[in-house]
N, C-alpha and C. Protein backbone atom coordinates (compact mmCIF):
# COMPACT_ATOMS: atom_id res chain seq x y z
N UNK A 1 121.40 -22.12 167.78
CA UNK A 1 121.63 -23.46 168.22
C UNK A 1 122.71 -24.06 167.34
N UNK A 2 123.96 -24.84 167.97
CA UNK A 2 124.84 -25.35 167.41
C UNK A 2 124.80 -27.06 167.58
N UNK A 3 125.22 -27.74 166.31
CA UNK A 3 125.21 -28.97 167.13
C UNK A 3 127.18 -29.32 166.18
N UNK A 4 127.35 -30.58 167.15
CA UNK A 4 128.99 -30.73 166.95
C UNK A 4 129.10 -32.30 166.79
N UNK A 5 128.18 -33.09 166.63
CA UNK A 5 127.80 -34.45 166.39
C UNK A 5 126.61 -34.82 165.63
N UNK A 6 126.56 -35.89 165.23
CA UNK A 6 125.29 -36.19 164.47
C UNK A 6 124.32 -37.55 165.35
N UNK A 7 124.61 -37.84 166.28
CA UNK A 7 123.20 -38.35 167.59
C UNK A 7 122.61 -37.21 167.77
N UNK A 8 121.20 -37.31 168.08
CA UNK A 8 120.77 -36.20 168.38
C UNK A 8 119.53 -37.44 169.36
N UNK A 9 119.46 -36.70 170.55
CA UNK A 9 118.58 -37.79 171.75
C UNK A 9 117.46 -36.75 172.29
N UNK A 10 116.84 -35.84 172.02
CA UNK A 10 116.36 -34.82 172.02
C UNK A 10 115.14 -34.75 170.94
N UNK A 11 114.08 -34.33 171.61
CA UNK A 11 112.93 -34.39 170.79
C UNK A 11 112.72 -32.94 170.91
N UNK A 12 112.19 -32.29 169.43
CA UNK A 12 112.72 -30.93 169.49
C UNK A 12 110.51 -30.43 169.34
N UNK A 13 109.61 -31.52 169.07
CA UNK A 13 108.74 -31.06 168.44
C UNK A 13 107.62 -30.49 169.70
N UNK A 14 106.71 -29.68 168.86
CA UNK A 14 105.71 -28.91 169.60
C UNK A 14 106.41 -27.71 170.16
N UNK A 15 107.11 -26.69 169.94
CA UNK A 15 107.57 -25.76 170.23
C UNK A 15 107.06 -24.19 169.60
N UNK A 16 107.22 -23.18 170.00
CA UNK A 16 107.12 -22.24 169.05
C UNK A 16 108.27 -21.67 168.71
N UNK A 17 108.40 -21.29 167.59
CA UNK A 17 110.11 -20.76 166.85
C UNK A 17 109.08 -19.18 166.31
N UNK A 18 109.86 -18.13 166.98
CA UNK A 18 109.33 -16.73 166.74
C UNK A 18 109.89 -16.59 164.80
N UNK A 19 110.94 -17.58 164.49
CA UNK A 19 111.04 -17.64 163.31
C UNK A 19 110.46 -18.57 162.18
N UNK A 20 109.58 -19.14 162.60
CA UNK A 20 108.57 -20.05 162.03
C UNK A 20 107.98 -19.52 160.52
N UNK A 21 108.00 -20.00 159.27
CA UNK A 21 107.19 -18.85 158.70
C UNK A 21 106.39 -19.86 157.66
N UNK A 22 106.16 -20.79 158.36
CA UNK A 22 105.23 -21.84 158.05
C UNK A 22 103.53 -21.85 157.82
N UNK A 23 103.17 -22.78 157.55
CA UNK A 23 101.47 -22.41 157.87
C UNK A 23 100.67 -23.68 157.81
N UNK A 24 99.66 -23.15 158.85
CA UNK A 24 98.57 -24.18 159.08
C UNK A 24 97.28 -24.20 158.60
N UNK A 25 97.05 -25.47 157.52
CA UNK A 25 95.78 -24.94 156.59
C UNK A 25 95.07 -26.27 157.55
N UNK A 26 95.01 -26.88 158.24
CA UNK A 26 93.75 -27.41 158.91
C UNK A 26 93.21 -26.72 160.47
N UNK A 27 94.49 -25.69 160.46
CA UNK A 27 94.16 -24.91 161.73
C UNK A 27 94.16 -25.30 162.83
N UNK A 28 95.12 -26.12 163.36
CA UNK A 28 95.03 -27.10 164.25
C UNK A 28 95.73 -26.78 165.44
N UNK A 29 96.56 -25.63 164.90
CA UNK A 29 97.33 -24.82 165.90
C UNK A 29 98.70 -25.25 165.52
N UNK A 30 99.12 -26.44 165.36
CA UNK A 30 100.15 -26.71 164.81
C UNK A 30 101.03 -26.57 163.09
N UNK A 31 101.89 -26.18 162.80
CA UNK A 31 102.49 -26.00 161.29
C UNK A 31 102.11 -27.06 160.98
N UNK A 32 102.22 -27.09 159.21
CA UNK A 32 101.88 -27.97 158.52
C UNK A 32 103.53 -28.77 157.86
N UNK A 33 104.38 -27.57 158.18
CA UNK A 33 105.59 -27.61 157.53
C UNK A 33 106.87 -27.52 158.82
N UNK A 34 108.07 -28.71 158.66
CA UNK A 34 108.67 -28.85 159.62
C UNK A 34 109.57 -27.44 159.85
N UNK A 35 110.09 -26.78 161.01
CA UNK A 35 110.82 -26.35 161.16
C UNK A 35 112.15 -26.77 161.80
N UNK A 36 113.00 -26.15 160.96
CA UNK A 36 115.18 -26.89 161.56
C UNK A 36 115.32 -25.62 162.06
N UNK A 37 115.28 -25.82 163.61
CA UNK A 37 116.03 -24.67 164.50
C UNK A 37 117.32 -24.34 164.12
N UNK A 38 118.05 -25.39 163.37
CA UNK A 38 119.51 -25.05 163.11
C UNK A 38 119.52 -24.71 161.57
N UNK A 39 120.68 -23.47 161.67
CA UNK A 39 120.49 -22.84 159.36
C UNK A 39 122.07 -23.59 159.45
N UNK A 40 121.76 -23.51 157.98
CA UNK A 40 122.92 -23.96 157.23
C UNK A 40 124.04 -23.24 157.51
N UNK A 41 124.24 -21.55 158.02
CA UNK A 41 125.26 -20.47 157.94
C UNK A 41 125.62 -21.20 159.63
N UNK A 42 124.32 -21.44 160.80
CA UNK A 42 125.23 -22.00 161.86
C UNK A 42 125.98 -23.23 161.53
N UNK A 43 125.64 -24.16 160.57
CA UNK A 43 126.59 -25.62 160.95
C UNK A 43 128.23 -24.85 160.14
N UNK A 44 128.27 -23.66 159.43
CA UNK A 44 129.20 -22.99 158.03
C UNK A 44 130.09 -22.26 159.78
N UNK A 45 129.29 -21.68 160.41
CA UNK A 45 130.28 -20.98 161.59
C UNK A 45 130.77 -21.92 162.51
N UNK A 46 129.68 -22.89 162.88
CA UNK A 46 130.29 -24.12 163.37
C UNK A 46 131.69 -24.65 162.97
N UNK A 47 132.38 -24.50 161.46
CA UNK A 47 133.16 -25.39 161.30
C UNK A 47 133.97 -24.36 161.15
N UNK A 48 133.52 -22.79 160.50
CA UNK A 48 135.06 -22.27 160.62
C UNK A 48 134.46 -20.50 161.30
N UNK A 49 134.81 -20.67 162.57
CA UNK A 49 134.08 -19.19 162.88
C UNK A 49 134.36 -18.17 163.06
N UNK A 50 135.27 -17.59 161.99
CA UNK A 50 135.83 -16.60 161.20
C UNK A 50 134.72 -16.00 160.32
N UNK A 51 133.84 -16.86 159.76
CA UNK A 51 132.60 -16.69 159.00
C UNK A 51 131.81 -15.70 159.75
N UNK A 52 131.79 -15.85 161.52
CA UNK A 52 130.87 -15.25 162.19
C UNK A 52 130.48 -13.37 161.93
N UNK A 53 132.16 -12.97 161.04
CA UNK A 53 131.82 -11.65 160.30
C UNK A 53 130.76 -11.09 159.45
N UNK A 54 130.31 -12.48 158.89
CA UNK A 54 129.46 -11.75 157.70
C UNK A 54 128.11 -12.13 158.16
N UNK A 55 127.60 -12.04 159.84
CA UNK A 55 126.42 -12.39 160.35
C UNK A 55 125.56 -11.07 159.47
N UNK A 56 124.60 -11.43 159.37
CA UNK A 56 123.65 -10.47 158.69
C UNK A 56 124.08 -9.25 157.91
N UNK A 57 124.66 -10.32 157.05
CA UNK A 57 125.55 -9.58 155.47
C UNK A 57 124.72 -10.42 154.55
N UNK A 58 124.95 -9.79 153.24
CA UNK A 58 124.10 -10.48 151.74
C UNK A 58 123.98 -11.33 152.01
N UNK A 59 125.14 -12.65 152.06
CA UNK A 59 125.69 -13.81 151.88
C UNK A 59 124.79 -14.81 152.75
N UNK A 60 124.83 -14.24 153.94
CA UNK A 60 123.96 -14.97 154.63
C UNK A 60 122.10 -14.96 154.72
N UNK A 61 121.72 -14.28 154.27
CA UNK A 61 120.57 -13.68 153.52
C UNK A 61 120.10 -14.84 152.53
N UNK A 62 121.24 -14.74 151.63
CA UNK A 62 121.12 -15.50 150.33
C UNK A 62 121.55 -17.46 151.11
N UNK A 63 122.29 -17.43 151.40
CA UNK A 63 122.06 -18.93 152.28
C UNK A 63 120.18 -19.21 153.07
N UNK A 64 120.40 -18.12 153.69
CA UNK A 64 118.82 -18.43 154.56
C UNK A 64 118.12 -18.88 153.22
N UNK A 65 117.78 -18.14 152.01
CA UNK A 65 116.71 -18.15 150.91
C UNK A 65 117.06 -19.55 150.31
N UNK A 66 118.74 -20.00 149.87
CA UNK A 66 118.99 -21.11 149.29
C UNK A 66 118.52 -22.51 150.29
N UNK A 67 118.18 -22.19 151.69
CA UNK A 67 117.86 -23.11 152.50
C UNK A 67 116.65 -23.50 152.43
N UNK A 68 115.88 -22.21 152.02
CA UNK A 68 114.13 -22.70 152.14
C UNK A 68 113.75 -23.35 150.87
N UNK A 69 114.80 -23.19 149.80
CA UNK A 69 114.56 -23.89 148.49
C UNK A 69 114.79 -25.24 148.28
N UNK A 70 115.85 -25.84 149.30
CA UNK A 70 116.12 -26.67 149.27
C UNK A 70 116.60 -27.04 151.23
N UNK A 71 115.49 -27.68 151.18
CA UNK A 71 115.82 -27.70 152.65
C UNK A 71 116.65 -28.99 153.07
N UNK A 72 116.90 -30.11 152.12
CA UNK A 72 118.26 -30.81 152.45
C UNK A 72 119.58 -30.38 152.95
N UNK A 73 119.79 -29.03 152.98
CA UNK A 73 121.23 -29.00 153.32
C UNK A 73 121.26 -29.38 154.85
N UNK A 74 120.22 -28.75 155.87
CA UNK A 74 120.74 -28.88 156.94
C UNK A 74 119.95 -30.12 157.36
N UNK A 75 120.74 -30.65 158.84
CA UNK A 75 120.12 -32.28 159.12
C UNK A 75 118.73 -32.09 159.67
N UNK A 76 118.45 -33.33 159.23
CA UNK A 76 117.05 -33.92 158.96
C UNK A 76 116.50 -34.14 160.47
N UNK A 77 117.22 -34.94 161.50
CA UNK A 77 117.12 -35.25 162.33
C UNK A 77 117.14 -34.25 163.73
N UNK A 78 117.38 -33.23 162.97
CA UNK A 78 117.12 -31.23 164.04
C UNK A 78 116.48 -30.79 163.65
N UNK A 79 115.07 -30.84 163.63
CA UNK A 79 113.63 -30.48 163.10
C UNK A 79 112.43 -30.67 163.96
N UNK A 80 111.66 -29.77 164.43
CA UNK A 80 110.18 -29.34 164.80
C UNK A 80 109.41 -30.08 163.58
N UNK A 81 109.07 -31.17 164.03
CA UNK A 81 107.72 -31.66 163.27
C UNK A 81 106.82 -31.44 163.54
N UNK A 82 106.30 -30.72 164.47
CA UNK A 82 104.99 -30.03 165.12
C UNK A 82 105.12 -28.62 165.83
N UNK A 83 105.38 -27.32 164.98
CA UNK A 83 105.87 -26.37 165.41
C UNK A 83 104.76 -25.89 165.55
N UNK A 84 104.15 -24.90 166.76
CA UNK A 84 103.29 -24.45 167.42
C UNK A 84 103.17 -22.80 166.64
N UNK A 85 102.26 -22.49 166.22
CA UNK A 85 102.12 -21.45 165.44
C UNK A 85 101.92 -20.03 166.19
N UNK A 86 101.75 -20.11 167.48
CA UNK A 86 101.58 -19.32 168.28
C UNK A 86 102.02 -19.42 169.90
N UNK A 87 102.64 -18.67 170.27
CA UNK A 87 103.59 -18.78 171.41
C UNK A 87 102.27 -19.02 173.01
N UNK A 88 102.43 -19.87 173.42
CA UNK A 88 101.69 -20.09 174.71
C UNK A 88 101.60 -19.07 175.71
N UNK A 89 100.71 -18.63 176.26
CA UNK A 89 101.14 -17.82 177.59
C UNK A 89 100.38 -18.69 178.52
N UNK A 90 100.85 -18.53 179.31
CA UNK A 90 100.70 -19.33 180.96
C UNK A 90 100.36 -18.37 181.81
């Protein structure tokens, strides 16, 4: 997911993200912890996508890890506040 503005009119929550790696300690079915569909390396290809070379190289590895440490880098306002811990079947 790319975004190219900062409105965002879109409610992203209650979803399941197969990359979720969150957890639910009241068991409610829902995370306890928000998930940002968008990483820091997409808004980095977003701006120059020449970058798109080093997709699943060190570098980007080490971004994913520097992201979960500090999850300010990417926006606040592109986030699952209720990420579904398990994918629905219908």
């Amino acid at each position: 997911m790319g975004t190219n503005g900062t409105l965002v009119l879109n409610n992203f929550d209650k979803n399941y993200w197969d990359k979720y790696e969150g957890y639910d300690l009241n068991r409610d079915g829902t995370g306890d912890v928000p998930f940002h569909p968008v990483s820091l390396y997409s808004l980095i290809v977003e701006q120059n996508p020449h970058t798109l070379m080093l997709f699943r190289s060190f570098a980007t590895q080490l971004l994913d890890k520097a992201e979960k440490a500090v999850p300010g880098m990417t926006p606040v306002n592109l986030a699952d506040h209720q990420p579904f811990m398990k994918s629905i079947v219908l």
